[in-house]
N, C-alpha and C. Protein backbone atom coordinates (compact mmCIF):
# COMPACT_ATOMS: atom_id res chain seq x y z
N UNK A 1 20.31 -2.09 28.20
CA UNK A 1 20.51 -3.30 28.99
C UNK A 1 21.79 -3.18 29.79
N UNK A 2 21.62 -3.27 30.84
CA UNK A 2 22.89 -3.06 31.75
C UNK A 2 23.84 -4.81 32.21
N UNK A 3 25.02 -4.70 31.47
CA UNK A 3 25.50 -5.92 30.72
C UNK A 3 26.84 -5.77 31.91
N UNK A 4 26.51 -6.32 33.44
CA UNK A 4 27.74 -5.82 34.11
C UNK A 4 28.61 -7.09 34.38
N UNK A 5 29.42 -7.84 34.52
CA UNK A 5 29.87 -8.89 35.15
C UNK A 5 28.84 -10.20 34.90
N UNK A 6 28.15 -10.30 33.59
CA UNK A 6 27.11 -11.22 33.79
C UNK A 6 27.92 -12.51 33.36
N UNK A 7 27.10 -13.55 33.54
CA UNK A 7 27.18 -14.65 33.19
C UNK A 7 26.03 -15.35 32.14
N UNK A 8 26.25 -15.41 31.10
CA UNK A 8 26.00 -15.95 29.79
C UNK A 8 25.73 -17.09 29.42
N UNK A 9 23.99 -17.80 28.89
CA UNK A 9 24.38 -19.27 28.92
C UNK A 9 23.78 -19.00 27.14
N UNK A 10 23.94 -19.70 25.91
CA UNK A 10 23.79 -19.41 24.86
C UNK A 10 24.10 -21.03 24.43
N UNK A 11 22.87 -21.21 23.39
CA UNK A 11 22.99 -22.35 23.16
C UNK A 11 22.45 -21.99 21.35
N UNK A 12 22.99 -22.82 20.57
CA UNK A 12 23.04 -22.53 18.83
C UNK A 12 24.45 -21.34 18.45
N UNK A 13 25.09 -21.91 19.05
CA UNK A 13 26.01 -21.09 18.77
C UNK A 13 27.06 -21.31 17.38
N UNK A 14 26.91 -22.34 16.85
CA UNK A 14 27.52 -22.60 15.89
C UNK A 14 26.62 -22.35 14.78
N UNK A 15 25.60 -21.86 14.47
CA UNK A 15 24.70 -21.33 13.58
C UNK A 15 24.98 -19.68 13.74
N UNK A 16 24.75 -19.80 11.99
CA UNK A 16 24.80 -18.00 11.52
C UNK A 16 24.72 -17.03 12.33
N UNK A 17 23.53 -17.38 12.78
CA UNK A 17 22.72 -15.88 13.67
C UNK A 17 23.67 -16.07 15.61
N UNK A 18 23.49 -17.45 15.63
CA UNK A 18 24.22 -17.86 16.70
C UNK A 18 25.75 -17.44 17.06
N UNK A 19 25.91 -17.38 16.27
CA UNK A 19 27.84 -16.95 15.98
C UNK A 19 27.88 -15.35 16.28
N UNK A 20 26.64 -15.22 15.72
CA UNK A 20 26.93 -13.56 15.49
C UNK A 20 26.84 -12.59 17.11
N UNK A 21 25.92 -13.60 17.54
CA UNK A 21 25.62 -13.23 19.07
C UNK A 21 26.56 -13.51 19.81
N UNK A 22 27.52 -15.09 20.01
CA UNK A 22 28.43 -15.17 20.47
C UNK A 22 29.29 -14.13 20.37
N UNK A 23 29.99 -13.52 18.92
CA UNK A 23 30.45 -12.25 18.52
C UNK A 23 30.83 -11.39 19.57
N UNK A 24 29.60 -11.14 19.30
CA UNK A 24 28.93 -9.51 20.13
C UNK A 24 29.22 -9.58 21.63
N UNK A 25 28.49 -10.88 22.55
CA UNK A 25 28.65 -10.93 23.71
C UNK A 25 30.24 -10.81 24.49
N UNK A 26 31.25 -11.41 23.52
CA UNK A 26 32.36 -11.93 23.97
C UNK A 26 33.06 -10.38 24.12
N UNK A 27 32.60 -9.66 23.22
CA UNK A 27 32.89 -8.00 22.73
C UNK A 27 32.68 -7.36 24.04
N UNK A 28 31.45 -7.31 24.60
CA UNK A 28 30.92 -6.70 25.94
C UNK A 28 31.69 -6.78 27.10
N UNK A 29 32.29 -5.56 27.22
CA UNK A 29 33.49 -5.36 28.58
C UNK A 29 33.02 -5.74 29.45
N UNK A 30 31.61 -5.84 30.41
CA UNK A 30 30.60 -6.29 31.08
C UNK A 30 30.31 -7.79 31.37
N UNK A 31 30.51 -8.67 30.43
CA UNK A 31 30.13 -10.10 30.38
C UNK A 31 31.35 -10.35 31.12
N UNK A 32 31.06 -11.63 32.26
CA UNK A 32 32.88 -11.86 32.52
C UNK A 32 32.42 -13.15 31.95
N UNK A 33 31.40 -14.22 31.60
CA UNK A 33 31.26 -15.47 30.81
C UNK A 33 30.18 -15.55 29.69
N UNK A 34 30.97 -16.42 29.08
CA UNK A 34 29.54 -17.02 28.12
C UNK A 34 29.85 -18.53 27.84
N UNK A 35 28.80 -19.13 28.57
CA UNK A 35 29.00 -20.30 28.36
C UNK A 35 27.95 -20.85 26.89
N UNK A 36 28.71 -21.84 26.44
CA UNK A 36 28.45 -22.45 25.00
C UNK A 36 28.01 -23.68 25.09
N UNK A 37 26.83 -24.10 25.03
CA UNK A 37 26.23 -25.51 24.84
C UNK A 37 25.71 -25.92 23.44
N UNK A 38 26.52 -27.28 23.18
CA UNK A 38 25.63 -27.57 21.42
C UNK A 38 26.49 -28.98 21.26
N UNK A 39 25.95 -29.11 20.00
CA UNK A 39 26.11 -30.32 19.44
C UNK A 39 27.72 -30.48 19.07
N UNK A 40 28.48 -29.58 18.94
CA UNK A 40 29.97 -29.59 18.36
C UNK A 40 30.44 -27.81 19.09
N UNK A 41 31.55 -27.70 19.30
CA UNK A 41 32.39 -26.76 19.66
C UNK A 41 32.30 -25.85 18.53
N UNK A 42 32.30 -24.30 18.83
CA UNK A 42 32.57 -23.59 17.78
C UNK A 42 34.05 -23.15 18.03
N UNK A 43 34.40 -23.00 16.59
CA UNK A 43 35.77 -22.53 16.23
C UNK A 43 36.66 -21.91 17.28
N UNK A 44 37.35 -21.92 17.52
CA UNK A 44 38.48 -20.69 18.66
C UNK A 44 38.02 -19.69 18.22
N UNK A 45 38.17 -19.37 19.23
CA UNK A 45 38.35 -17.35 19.55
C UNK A 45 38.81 -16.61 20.33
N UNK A 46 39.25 -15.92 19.79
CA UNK A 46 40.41 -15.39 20.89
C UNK A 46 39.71 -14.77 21.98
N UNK A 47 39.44 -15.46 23.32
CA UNK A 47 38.37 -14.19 23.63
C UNK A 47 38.99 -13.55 25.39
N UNK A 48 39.98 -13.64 25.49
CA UNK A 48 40.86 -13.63 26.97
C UNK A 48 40.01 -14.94 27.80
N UNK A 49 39.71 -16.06 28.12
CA UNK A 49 38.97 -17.01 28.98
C UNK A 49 37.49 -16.25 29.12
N UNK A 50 37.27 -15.76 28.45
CA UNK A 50 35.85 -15.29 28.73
C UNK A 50 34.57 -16.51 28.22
N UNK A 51 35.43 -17.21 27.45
CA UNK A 51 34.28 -18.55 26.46
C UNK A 51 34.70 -19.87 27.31
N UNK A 52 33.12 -20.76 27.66
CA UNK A 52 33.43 -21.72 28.07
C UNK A 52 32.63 -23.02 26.78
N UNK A 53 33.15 -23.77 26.83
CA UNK A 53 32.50 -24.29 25.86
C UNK A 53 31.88 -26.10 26.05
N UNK A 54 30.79 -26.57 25.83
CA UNK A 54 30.14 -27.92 26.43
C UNK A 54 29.74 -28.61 25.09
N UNK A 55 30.38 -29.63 24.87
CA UNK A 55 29.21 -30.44 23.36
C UNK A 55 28.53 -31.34 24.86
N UNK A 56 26.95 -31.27 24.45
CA UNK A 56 26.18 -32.08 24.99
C UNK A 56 24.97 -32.78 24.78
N UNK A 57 24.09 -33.37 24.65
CA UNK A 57 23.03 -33.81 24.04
C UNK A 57 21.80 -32.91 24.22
N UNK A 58 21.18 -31.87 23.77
CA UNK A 58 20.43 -31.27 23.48
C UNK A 58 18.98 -31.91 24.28
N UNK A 59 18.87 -32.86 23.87
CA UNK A 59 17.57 -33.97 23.93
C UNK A 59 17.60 -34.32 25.31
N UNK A 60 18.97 -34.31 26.40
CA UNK A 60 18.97 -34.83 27.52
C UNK A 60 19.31 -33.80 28.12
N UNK A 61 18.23 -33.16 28.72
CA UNK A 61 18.59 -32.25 29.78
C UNK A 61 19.56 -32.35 31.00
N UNK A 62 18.70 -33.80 31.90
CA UNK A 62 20.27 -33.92 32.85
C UNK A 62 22.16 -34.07 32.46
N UNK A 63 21.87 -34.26 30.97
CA UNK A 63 22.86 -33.71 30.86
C UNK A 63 24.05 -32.88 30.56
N UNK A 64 23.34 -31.62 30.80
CA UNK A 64 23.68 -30.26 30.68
C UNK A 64 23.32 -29.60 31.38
N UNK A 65 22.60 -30.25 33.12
CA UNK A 65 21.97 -29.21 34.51
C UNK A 65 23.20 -28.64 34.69
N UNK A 66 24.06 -29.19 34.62
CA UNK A 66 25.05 -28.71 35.52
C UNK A 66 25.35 -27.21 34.57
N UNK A 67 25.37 -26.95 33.87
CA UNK A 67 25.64 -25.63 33.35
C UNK A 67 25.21 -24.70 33.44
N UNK A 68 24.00 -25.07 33.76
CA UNK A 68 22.61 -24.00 33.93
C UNK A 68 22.61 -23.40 35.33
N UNK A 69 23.66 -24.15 36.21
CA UNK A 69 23.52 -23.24 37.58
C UNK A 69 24.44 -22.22 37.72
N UNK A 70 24.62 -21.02 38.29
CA UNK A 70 25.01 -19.77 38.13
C UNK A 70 24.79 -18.71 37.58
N UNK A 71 24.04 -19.15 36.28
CA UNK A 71 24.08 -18.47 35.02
C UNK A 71 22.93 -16.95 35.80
N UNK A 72 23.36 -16.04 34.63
CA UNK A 72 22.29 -14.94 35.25
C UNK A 72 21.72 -14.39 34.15
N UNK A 73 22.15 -14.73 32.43
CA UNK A 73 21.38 -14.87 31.68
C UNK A 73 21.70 -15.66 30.82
């Protein structure tokens, strides 16, 4: 997978498996974002500004469009 300058939208991120992916992505010299949508903020991380982070209502899409534009995965 060619992981160049992407932009990242990831949502369950405060769950097990979710965390673990956040992890990984933030790791990838390639990603310049990953944006974070959920019910509560996950923990800090040190990640140089590479993490953006949104608590938003899941259930209401309009309100979380706005995040969804740019994204490239």
């Amino acid at each position: 997978m060619d992981v160049k300058n992407k932009k990242i939208l990831l949502f369950g991120a405060t769950g097990a498996v979710g965390g673990e992916v956040l992890k990984a992505l933030l790791e990838l010299p390639g990603v310049g974002k990953v944006t974070v949508l959920g019910r509560r903020k996950v923990k800090a991380l040190s990640v140089g500004g590479k993490l953006v982070q949104a608590v938003v209502d899941l259930a209401d899409p309009p309100s979380f469009a706005k995040y969804l534009k740019g994204q490239s995965h």
